[in-house]
C-alpha atoms as a PDB file:
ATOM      1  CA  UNK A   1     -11.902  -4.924   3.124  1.00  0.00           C
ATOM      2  CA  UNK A   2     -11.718  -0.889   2.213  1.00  0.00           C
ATOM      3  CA  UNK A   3     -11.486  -1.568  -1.118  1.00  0.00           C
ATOM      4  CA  UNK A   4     -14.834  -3.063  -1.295  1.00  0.00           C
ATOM      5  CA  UNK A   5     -16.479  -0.162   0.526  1.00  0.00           C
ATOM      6  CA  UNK A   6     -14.720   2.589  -1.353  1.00  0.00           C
ATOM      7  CA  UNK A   7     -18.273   4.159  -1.631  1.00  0.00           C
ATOM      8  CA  UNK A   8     -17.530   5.914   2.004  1.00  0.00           C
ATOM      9  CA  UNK A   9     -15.222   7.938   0.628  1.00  0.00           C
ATOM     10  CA  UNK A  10     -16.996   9.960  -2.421  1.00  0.00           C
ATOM     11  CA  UNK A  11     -17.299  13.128  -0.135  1.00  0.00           C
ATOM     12  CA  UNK A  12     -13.316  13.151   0.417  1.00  0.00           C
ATOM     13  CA  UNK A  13     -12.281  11.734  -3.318  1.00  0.00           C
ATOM     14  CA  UNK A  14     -14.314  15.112  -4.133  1.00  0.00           C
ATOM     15  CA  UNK A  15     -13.272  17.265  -2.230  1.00  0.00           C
ATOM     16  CA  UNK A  16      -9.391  15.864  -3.406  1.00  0.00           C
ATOM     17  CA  UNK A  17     -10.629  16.099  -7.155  1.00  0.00           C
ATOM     18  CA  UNK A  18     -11.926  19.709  -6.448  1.00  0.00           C
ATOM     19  CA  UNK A  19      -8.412  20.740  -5.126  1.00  0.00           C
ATOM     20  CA  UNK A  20      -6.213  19.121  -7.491  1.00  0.00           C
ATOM     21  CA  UNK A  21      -7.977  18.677 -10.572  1.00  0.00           C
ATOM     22  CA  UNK A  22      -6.683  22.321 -11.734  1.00  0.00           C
ATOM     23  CA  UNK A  23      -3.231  21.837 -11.227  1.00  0.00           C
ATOM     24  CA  UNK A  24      -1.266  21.297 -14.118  1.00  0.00           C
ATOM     25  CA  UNK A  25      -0.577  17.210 -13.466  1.00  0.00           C
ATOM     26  CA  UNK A  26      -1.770  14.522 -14.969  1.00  0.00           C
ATOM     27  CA  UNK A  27      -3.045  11.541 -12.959  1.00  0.00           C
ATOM     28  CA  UNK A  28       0.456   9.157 -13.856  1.00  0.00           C
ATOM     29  CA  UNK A  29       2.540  12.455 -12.478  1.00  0.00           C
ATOM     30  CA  UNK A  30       0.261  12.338  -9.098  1.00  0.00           C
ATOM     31  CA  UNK A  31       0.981   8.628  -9.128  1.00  0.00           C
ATOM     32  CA  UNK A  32       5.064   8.592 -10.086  1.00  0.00           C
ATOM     33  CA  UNK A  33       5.164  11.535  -7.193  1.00  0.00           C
ATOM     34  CA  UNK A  34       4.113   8.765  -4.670  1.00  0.00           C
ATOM     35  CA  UNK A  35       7.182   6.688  -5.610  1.00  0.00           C
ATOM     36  CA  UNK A  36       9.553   9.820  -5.499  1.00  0.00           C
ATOM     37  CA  UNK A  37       8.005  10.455  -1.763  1.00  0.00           C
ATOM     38  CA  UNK A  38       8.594   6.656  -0.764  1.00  0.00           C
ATOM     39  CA  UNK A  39      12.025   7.500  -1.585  1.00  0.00           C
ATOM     40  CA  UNK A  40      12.216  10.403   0.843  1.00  0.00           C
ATOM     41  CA  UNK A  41      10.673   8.065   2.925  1.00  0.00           C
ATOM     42  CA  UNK A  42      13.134   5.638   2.598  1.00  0.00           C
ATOM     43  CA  UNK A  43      15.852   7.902   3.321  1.00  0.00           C
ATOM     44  CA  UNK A  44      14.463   8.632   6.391  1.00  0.00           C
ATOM     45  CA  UNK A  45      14.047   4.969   7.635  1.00  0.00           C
ATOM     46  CA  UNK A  46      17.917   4.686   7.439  1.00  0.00           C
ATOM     47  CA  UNK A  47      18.563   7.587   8.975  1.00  0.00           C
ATOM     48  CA  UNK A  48      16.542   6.063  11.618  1.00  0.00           C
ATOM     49  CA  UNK A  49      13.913   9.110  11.994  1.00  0.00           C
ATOM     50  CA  UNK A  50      10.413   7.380  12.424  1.00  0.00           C
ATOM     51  CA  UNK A  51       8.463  10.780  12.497  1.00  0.00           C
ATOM     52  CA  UNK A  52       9.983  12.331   9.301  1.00  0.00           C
ATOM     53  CA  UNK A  53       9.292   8.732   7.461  1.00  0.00           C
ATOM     54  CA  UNK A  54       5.368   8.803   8.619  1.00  0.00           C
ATOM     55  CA  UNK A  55       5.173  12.488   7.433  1.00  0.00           C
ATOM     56  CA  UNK A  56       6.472  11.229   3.783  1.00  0.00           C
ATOM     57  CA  UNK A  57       4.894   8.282   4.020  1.00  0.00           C
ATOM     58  CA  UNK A  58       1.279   9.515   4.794  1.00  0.00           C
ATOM     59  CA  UNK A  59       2.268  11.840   1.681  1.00  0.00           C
ATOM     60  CA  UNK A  60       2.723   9.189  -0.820  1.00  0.00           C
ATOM     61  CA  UNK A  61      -0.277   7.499   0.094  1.00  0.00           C
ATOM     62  CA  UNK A  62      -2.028  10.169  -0.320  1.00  0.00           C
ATOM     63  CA  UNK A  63      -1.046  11.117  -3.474  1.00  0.00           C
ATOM     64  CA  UNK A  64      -2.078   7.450  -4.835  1.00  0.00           C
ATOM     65  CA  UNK A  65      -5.514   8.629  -3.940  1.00  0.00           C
ATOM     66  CA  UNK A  66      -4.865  12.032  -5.707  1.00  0.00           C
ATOM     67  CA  UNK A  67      -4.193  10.143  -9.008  1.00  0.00           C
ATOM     68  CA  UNK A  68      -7.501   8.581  -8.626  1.00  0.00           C
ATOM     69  CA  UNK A  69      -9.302  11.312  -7.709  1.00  0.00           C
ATOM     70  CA  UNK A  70      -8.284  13.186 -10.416  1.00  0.00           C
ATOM     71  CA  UNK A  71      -8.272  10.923 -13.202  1.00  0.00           C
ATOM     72  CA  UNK A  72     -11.992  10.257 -12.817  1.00  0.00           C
ATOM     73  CA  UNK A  73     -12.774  14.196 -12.412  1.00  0.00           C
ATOM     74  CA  UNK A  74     -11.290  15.066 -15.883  1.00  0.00           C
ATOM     75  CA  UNK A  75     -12.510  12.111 -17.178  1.00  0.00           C
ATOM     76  CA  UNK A  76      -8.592  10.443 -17.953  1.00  0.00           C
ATOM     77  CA  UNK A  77      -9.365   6.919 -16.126  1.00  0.00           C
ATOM     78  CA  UNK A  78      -7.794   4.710 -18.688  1.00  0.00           C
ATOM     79  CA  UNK A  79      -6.092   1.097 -18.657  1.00  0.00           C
ATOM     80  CA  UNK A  80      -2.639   2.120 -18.913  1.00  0.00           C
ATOM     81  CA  UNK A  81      -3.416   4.733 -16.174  1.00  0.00           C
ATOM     82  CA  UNK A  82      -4.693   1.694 -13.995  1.00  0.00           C
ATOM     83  CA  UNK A  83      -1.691  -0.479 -14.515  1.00  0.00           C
ATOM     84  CA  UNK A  84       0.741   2.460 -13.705  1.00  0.00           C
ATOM     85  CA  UNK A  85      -1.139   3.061 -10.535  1.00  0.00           C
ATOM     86  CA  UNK A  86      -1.028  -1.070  -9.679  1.00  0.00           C
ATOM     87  CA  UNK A  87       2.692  -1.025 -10.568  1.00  0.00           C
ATOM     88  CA  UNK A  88       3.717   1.911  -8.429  1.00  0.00           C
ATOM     89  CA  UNK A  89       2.089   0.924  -5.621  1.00  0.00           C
ATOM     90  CA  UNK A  90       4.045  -2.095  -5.675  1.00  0.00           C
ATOM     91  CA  UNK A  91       7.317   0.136  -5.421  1.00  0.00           C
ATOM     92  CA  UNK A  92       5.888   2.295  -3.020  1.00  0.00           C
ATOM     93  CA  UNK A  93       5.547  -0.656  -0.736  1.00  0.00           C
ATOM     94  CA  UNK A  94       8.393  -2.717  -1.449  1.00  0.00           C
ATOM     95  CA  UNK A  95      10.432   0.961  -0.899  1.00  0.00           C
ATOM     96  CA  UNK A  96       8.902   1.352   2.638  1.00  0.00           C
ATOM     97  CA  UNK A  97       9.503  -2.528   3.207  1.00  0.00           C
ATOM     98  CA  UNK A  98      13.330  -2.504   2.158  1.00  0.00           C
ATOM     99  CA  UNK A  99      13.355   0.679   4.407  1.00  0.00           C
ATOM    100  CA  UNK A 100      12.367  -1.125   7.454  1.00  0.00           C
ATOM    101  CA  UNK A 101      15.323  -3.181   7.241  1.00  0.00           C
ATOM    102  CA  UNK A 102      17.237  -0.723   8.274  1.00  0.00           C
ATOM    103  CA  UNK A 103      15.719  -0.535  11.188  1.00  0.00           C
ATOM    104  CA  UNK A 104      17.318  -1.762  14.588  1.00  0.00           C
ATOM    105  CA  UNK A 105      14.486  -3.970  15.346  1.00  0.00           C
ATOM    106  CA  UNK A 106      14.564  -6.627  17.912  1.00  0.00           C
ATOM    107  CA  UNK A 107      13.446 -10.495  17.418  1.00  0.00           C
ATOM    108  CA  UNK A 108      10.082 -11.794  18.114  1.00  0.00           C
ATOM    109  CA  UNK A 109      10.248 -14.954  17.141  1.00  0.00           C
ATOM    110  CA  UNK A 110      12.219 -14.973  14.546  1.00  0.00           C
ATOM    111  CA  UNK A 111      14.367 -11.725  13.015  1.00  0.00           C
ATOM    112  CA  UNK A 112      12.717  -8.615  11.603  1.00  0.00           C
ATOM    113  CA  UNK A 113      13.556  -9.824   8.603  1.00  0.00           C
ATOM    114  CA  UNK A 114      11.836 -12.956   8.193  1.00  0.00           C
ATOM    115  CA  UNK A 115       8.328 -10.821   9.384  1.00  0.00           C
ATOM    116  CA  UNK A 116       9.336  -8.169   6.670  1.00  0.00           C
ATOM    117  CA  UNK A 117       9.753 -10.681   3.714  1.00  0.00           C
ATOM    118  CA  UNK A 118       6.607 -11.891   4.870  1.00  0.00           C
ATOM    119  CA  UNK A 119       4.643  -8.918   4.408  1.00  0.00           C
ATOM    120  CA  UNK A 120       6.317  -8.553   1.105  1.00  0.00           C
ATOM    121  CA  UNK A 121       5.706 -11.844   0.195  1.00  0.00           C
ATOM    122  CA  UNK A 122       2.113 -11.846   1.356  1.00  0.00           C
ATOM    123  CA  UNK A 123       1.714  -8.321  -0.817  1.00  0.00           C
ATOM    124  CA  UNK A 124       2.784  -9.659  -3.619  1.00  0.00           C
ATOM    125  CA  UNK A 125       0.538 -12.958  -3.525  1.00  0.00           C
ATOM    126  CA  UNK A 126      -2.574 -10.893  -2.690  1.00  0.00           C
ATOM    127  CA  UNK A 127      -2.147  -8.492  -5.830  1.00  0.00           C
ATOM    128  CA  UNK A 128      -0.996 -11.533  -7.861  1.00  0.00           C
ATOM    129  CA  UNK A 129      -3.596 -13.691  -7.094  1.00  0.00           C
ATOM    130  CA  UNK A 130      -6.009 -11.131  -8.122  1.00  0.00           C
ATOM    131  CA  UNK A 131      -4.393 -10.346 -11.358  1.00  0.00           C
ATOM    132  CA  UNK A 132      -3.601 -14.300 -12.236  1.00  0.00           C
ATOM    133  CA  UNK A 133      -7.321 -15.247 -11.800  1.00  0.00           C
ATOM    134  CA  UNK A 134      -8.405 -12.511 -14.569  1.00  0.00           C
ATOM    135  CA  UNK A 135      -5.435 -13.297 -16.779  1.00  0.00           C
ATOM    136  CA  UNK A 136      -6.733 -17.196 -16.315  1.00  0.00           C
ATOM    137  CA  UNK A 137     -10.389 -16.346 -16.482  1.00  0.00           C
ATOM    138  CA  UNK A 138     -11.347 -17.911 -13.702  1.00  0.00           C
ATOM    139  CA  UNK A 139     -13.142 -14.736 -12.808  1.00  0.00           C
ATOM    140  CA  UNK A 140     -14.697 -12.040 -14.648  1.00  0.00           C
ATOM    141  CA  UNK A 141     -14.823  -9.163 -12.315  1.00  0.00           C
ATOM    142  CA  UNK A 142     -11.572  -7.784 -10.453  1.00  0.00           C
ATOM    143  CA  UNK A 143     -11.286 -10.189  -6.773  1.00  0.00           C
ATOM    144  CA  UNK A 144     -11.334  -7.866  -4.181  1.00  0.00           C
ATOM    145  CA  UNK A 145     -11.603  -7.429  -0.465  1.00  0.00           C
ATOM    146  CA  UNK A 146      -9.568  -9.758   2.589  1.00  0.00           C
ATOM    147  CA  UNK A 147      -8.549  -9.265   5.839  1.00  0.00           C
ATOM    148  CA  UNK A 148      -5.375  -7.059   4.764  1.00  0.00           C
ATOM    149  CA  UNK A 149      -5.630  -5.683   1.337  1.00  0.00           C
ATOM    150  CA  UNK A 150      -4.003  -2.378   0.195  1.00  0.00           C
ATOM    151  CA  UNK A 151      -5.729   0.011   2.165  1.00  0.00           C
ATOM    152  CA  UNK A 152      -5.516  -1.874   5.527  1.00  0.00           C
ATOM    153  CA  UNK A 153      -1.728  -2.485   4.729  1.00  0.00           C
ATOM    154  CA  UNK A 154      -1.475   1.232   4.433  1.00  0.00           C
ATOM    155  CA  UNK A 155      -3.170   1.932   7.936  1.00  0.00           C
ATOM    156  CA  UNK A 156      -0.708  -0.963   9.565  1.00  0.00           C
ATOM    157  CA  UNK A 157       2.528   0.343   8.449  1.00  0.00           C
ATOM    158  CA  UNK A 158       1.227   3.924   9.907  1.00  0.00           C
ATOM    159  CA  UNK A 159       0.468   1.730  13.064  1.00  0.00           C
ATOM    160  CA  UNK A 160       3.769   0.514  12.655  1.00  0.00           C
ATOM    161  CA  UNK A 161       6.014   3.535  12.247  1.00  0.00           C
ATOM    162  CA  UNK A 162       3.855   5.477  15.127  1.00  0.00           C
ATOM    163  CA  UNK A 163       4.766   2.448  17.607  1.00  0.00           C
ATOM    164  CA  UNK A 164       8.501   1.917  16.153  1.00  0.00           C
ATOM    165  CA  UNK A 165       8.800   5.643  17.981  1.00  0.00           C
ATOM    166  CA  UNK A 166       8.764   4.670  21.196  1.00  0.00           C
ATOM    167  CA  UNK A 167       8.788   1.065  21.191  1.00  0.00           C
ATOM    168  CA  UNK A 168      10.727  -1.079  18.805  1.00  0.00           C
ATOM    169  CA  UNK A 169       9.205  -4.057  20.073  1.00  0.00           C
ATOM    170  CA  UNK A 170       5.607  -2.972  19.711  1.00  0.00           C
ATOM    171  CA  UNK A 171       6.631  -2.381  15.861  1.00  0.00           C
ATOM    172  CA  UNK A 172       7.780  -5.832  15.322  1.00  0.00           C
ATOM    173  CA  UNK A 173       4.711  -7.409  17.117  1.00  0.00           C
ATOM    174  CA  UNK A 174       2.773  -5.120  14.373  1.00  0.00           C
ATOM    175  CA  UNK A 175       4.879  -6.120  11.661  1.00  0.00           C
ATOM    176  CA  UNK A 176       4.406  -9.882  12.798  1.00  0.00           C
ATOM    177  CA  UNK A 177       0.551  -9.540  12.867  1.00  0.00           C
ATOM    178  CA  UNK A 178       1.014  -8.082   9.186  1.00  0.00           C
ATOM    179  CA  UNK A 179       2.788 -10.932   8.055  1.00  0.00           C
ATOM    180  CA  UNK A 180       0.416 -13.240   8.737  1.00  0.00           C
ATOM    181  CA  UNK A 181      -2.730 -11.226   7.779  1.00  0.00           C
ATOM    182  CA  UNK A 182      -1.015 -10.720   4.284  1.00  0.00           C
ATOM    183  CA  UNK A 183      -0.315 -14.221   3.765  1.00  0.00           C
ATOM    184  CA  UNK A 184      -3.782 -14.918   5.047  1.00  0.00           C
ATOM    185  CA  UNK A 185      -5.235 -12.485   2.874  1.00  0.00           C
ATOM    186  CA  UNK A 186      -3.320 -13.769  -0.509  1.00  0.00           C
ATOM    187  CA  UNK A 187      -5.145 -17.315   0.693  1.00  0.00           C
ATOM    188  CA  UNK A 188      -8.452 -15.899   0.970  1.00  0.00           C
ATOM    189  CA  UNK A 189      -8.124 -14.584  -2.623  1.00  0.00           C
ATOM    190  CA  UNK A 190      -7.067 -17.590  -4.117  1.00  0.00           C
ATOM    191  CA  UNK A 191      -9.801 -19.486  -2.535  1.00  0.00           C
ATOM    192  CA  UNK A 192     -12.219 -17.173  -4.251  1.00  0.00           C
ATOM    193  CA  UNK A 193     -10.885 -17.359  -7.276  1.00  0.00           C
ATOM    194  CA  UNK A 194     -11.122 -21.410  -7.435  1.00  0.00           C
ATOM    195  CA  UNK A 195     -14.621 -21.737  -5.819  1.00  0.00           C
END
C-alpha cells in the first residue's frame, strides 16, 4: 500500500536528494551499499545481537531510498538503474531472511522456518507476479499496491527485530502474520493482473 502513496514522501526524498546528491556516488553505488549493509546485518543475526542488526538494517533500507532519491535529482533514473535497484532488494531481503534462521526462535505452529520460507516465498511471488504480468502484457502499467508490499515488509521486519529483543515469541507471531500477508499479497496481485 506505500508504494501507491509514495507522493507523502516528496518533502523527505528532498531533503535525502539535497544531502546526498553531492557526494561522489552514483545511484547503483547507493543501491549495492544496501546489500553490503544487509551483510553486516546478517552477521549480526548470527551472532545473535538484535539491536546491532536493526541499526544495519534500518541503514540498508535507507540507502535503497538514497539511490532513488538521488537518481531522480541528477536526472540518472534509467532502466538498468531500475532493475539493479529491483534485484538488490531481493538480496537485501533474502540476506535478512536467511539471517533469521539463525535465530533461536521458538514454534508457533509450526517451526520458524516454515514462517520464514513463507515470507520469502510470498516476496518473491508478489515481485514476480508484478513483473510476469508486464512481461505477458496482461497489463500496461507496473501492478502495484497489497496488503504487504515492499515498504510494509520493511516496517514488519523492524517490528520484528524490535520484539525478537525481548520476546522471541512475539517475533515469531510477527513473522507468522508476515507470512501470510505476503502470500496474501502475491494473490491480490495476481488477481489484478487477470481481471
Amino acid at each position: 500500500m506505500l508504494d501507491l502513496h509514495r507522493d507523502l514522501f516528496r518533502g523527505l526524498e528532498k531533503a535525502v536528494a539535497d544531502f546526498f546528491s553531492p557526494m561522489p556516488f552514483t545511484p547503483n553505488q547507493y543501491s549495492f551499499s544496501s546489500v553490503v549493509f544487509a551483510f553486516i546485518c546478517f552477521y549480526f543475526l548470527i551472532k545473535q545481537n538484535l539491536a546491532w542488526a536493526i541499526i544495519f538494517f534500518l541503514i540498508a533500507a535507507f540507502m535503497d531510498f538514497v539511490d532513488g532519491a538521488v537518481a531522480r535529482r541528477k536526472n540518472l533514473t534509467t532502466k538498468k538503474g531500475a532493475y539493479l535497484d529491483t534485484v538488490f532488494d531481493r538480496f537485501v531481503e533474502g540476506i535478512l531472511l536467511f539471517g533469521f534462521l539463525f535465530l533461536p526462535l521458538p514454534q508457533i505452529f509450526f517451526p520458524s522456518y516454515i514462517w520464514i520460507f513463507l515470507i520469502l516465498f510470498g516476496s518473491m511471488m508478489t515481485t514476480y507476479a508484478k513483473s510476469a504480468a508486464k512481461e505477458k502484457e496482461l497489463t500496461v502499467k507496473e501492478l502495484k499496491g497489497g496488503l504487504m508490499s515492499r515498504g510494509e515488509r520493511s516496517i514488519f521486519y523492524l517490528l520484528a527485530m524490535t520484539t525478537g529483543i525481548f520476546c522471541a515469541e512475539g517475533m515469531v507471531w510477527i513473522l507468522a502474520i508476515m507470512a501470510i500477508l505476503t502470500n496474501f499479497t502475491a494473490l491480490q496481485r495476481i488477481r489484478s493482473a487477470i481481471e
